[in-house]
C-alpha atoms as a PDB file:
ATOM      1  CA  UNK A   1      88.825 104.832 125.124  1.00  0.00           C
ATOM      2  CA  UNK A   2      86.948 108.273 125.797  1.00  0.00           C
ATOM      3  CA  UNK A   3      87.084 108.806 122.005  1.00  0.00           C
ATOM      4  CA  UNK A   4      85.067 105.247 121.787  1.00  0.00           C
ATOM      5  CA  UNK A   5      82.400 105.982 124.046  1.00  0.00           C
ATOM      6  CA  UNK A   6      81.988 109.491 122.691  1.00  0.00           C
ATOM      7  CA  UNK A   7      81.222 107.768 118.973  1.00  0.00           C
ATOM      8  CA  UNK A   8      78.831 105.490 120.682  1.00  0.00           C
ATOM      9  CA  UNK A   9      76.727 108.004 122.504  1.00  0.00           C
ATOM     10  CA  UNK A  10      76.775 110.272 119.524  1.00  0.00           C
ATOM     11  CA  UNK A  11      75.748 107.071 117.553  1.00  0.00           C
ATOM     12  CA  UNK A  12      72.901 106.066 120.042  1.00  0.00           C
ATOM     13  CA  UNK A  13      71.707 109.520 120.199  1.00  0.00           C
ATOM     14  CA  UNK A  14      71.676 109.970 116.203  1.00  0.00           C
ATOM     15  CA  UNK A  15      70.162 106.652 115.397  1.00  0.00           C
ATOM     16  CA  UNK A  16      66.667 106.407 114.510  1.00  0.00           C
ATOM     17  CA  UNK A  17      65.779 110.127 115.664  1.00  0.00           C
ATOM     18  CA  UNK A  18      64.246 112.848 114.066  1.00  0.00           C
ATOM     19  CA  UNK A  19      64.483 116.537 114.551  1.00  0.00           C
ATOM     20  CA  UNK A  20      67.875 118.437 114.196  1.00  0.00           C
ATOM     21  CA  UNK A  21      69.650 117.253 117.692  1.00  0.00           C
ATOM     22  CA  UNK A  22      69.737 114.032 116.268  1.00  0.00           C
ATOM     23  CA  UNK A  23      70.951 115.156 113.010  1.00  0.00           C
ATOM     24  CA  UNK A  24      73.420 117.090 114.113  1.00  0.00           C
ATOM     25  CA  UNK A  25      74.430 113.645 116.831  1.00  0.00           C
ATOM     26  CA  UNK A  26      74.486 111.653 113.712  1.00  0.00           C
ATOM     27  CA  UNK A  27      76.761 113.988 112.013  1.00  0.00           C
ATOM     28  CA  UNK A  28      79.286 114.421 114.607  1.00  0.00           C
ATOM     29  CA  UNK A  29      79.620 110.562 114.856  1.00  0.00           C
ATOM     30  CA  UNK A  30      80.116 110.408 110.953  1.00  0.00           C
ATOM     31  CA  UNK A  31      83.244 113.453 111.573  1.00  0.00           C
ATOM     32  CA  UNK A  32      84.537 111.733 114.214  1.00  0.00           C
ATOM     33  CA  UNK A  33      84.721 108.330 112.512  1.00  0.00           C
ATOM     34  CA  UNK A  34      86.144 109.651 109.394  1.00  0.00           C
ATOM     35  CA  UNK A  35      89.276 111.786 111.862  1.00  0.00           C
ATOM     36  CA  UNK A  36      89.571 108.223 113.817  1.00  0.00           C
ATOM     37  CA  UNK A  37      90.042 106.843 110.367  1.00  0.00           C
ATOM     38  CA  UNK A  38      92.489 109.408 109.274  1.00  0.00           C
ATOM     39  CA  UNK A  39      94.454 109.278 112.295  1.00  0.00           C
ATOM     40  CA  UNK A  40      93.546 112.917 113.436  1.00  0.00           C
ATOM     41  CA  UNK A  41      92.567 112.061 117.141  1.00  0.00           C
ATOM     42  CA  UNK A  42      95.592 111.882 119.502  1.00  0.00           C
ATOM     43  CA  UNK A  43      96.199 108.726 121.156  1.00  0.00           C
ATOM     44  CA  UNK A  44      95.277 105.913 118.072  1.00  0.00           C
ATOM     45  CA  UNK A  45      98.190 104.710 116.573  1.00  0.00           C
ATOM     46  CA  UNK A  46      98.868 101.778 114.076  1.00  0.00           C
ATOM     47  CA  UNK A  47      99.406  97.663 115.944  1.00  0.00           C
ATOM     48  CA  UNK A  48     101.686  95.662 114.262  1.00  0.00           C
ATOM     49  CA  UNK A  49     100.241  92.572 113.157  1.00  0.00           C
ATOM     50  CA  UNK A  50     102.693  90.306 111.578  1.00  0.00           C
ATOM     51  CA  UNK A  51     104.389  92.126 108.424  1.00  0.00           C
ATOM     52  CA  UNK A  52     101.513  94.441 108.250  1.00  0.00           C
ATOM     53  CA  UNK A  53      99.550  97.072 111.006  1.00  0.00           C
ATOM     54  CA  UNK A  54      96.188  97.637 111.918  1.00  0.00           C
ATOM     55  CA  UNK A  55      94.782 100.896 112.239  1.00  0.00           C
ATOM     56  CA  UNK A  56      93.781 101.458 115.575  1.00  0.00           C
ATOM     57  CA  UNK A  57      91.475 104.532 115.357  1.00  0.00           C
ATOM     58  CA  UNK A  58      90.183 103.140 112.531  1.00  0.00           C
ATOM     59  CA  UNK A  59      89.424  99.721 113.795  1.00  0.00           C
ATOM     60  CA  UNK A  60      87.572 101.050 116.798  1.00  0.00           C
ATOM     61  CA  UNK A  61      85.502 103.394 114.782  1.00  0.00           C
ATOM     62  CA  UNK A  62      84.450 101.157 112.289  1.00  0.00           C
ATOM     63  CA  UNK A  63      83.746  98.631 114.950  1.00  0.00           C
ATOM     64  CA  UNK A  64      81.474 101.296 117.257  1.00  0.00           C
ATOM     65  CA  UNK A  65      79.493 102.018 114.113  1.00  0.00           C
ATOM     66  CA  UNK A  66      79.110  98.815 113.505  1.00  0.00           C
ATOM     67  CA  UNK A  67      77.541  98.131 116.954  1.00  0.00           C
ATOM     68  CA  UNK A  68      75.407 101.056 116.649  1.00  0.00           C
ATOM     69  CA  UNK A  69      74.253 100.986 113.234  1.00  0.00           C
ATOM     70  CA  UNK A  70      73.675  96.869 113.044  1.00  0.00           C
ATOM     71  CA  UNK A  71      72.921  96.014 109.254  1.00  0.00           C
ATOM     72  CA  UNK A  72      71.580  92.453 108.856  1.00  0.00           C
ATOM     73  CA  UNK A  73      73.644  90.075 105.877  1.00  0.00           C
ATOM     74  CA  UNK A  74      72.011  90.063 102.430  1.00  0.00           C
ATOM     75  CA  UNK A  75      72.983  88.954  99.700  1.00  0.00           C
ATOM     76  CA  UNK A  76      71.240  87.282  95.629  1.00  0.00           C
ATOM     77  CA  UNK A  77      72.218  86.939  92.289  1.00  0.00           C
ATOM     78  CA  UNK A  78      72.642  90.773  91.484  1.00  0.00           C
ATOM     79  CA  UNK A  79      75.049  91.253  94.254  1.00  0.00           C
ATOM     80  CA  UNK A  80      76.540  87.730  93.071  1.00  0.00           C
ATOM     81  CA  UNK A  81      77.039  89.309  89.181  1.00  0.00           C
ATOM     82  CA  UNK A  82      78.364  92.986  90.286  1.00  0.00           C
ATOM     83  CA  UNK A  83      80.764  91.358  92.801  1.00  0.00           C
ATOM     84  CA  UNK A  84      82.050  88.776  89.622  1.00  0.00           C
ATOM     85  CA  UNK A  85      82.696  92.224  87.360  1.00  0.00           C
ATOM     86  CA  UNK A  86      84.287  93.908  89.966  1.00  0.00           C
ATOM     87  CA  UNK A  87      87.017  91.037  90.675  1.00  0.00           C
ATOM     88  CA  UNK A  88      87.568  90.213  87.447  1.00  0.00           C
ATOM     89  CA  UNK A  89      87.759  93.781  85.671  1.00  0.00           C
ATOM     90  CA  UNK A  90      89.333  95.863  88.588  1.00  0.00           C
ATOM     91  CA  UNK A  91      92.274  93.807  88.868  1.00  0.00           C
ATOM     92  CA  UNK A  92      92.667  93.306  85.472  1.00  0.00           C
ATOM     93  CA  UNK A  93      92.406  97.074  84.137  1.00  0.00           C
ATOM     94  CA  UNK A  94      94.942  97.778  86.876  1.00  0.00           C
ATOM     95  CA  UNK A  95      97.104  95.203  85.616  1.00  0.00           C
ATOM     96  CA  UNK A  96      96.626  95.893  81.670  1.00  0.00           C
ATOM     97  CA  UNK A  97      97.791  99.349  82.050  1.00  0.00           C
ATOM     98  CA  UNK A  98     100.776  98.484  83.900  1.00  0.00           C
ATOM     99  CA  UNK A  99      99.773  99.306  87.352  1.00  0.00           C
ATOM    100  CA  UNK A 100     100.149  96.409  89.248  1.00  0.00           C
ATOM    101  CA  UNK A 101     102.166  93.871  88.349  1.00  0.00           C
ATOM    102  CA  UNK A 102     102.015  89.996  89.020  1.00  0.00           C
ATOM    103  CA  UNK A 103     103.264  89.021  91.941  1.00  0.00           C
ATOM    104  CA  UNK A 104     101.836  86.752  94.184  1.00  0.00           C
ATOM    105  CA  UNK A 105     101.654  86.798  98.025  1.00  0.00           C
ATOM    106  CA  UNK A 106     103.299  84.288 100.020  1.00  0.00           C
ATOM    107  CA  UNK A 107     100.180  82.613 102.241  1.00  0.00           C
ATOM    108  CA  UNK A 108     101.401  83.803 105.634  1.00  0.00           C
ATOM    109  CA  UNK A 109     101.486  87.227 104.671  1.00  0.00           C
ATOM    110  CA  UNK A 110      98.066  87.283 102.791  1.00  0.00           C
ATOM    111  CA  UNK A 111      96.540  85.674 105.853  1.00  0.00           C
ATOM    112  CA  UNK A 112      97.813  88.684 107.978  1.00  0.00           C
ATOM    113  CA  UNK A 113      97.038  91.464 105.011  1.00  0.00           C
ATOM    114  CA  UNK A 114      93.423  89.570 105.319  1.00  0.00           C
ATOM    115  CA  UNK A 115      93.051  90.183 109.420  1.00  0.00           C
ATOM    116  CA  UNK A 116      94.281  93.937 109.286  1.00  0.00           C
ATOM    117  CA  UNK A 117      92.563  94.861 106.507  1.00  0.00           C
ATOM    118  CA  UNK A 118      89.157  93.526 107.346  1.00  0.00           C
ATOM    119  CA  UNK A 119      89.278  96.055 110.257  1.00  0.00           C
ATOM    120  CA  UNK A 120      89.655  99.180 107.767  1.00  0.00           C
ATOM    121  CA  UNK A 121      87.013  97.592 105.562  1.00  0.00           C
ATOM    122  CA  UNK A 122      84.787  97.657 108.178  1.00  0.00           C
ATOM    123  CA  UNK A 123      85.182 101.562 109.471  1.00  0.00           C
ATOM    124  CA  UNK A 124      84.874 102.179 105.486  1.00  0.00           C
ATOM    125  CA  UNK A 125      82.210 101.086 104.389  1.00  0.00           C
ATOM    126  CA  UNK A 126      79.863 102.044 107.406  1.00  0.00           C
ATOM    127  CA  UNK A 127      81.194 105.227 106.735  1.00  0.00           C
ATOM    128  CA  UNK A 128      80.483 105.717 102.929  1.00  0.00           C
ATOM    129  CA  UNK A 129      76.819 103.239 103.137  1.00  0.00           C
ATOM    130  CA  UNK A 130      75.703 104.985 106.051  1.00  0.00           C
ATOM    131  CA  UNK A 131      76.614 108.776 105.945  1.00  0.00           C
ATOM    132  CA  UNK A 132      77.211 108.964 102.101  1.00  0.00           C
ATOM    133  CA  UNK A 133      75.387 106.742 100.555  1.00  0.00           C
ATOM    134  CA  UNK A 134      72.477 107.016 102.575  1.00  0.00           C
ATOM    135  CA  UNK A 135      71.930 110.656 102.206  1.00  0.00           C
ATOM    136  CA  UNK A 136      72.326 110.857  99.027  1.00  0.00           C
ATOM    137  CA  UNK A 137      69.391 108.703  98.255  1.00  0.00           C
ATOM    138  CA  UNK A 138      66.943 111.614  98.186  1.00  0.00           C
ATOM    139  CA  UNK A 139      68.769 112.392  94.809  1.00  0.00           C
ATOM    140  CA  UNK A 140      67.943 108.808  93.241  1.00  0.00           C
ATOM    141  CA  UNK A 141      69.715 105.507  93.067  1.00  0.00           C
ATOM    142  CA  UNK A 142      72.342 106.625  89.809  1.00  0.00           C
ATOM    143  CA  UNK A 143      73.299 109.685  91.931  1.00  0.00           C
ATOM    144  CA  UNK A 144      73.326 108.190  95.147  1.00  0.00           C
ATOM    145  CA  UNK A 145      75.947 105.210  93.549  1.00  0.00           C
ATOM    146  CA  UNK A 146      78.104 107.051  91.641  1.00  0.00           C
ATOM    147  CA  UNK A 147      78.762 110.134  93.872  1.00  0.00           C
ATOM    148  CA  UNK A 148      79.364 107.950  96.568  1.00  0.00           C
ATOM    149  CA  UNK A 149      82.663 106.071  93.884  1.00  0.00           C
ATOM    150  CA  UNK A 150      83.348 109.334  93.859  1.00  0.00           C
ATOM    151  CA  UNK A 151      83.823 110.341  96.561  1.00  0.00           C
ATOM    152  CA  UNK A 152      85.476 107.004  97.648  1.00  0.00           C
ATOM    153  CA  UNK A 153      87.877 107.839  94.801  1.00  0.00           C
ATOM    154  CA  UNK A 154      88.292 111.179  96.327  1.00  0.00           C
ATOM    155  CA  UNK A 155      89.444 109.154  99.748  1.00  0.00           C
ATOM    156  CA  UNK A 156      92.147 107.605  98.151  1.00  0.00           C
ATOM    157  CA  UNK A 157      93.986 110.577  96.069  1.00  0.00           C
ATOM    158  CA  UNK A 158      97.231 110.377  98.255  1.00  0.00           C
ATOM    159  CA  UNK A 159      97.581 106.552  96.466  1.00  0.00           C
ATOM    160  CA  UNK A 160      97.932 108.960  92.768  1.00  0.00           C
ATOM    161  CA  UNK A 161      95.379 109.654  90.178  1.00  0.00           C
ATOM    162  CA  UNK A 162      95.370 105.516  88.942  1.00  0.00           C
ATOM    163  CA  UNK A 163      94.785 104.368  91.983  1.00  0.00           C
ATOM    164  CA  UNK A 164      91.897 106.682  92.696  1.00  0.00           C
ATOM    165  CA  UNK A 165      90.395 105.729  89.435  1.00  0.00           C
ATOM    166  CA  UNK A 166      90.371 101.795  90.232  1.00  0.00           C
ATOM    167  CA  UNK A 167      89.201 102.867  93.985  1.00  0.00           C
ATOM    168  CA  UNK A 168      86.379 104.929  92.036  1.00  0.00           C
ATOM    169  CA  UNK A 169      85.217 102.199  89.924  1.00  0.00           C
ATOM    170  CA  UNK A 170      85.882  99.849  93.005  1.00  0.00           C
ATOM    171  CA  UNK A 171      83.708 101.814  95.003  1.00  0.00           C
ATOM    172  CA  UNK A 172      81.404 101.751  92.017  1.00  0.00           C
ATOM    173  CA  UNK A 173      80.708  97.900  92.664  1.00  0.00           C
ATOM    174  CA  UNK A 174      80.425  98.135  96.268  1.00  0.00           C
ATOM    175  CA  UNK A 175      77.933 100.945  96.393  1.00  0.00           C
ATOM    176  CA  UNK A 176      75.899  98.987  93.714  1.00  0.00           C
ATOM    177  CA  UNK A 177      76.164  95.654  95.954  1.00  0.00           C
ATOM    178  CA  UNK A 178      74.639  97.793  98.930  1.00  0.00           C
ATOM    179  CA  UNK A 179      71.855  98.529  96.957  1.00  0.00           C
ATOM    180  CA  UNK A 180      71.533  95.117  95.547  1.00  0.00           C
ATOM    181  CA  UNK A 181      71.212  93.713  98.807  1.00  0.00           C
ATOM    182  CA  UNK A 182      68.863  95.939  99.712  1.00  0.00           C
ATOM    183  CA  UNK A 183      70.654  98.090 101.937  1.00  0.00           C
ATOM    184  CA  UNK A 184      73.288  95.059 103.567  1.00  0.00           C
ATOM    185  CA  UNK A 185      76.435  96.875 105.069  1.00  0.00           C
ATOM    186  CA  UNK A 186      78.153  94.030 105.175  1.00  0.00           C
ATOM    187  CA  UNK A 187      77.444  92.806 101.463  1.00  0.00           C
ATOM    188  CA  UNK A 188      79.574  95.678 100.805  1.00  0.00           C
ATOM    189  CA  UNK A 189      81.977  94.963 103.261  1.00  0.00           C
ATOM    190  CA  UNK A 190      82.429  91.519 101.924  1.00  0.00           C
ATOM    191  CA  UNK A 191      82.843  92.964  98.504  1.00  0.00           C
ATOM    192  CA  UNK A 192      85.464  95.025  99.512  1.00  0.00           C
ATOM    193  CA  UNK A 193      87.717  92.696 101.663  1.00  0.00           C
ATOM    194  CA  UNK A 194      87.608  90.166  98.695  1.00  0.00           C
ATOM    195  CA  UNK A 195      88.614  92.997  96.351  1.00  0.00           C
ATOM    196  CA  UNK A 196      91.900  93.671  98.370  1.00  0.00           C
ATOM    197  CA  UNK A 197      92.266  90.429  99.292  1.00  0.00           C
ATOM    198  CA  UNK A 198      92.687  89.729  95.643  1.00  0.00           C
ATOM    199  CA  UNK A 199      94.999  92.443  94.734  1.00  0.00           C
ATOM    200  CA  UNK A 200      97.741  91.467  97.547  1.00  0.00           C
ATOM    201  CA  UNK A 201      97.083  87.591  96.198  1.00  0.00           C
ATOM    202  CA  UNK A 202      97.937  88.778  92.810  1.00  0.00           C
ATOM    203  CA  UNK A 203     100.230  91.603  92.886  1.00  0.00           C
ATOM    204  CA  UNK A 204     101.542  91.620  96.322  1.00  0.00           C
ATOM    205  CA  UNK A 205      99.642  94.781  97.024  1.00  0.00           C
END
């Protein structure tokens, strides 16, 4: 819980400041959220929730930044096209080159996938819109999109190098669908969740 409140005060005293305190507030929330997601602070372990688990550090992080950093729901036609090319050609590249393999999930278990996962969603994209993304506007929209798939590629190495190419052109789509919306958090989030949610529906993860 003192983790929790630490991320929101380093939140409130980051957001909407100027000058180098806040700065450096705002980027000791973003290091904190990204160890809370990587399970690097004592105490934040994993709740099991039916045959999958939620990621407690994680969901509390993503949830505090969330809070914090409100974003308002956008979303139009652009965000409506990207999201129908990511869906459709993610899944299927993975699946033409043998990756993932058809095999559908049973309803029960998608529903709980669904619940757990939305949680992680959540705590990621805040995390790569608002301390990746973000920042890296100052270098222009093409460089602020594709080093942010990048580096959400980057994130998922420990899945192998196929699986951080599909997160990288993943990531692609939902940093393009953040700036569709015209800066909407939770277009992206959306994006995301429906993404996975696919996969597991498909190939059973």
């Amino acid at each position: 819980m003192a983790t929790a409140v630490l991320l929101a005060a380093l939140l409130h005293a980051g957001r909407g400041r100027r000058g180098w305190p806040a700065a450096v507030a705002f980027g000791a929330a973003g290091a904190l959220l990204l160890a809370l997601g990587l399970s690097m602070v004592p105490g934040y372990g994993r709740l099991p929730w039916g045959i999958v688990s939620i990621n407690v550090g994680k969901a509390i992080g993503g949830l505090a930044a969330a809070a914090m950093l409100p974003s308002a729901w956008h979303w139009n036609r652009r965000c409506t096209a990207i999201a129908a090319l990511c869906l459709i050609a993610v899944p299927a590249l993975g699946w033409a080159i043998g990756y993932l393999q058809w095999a559908p999930a049973a309803l029960p278990a998608l529903a709980s996938f669904a619940v757990a996962n939305a949680f992680g969603t959540v705590a990621e994209e805040w995390f790569f819109r608002r301390w990746v993304q973000d920042p890296l506007q100052r270098f222009g929209a093409v460089a602020a999109v594709a080093g942010t798939a990048v580096l959400f590629g980057l994130a998922h190495a420990a899945m192998g190098p196929v699986f951080m190419l599909l997160a990288t052109l993943a990531g692609s789509a939902y940093a393009a669908v953040y700036r569709a919306s015209g800066g909407s958090v939770w277009a992206a989030v959306a994006l995301h969740l429906a993404l996975n949610v696919t996969r597991v529906a498909l190939f059973g993860g």
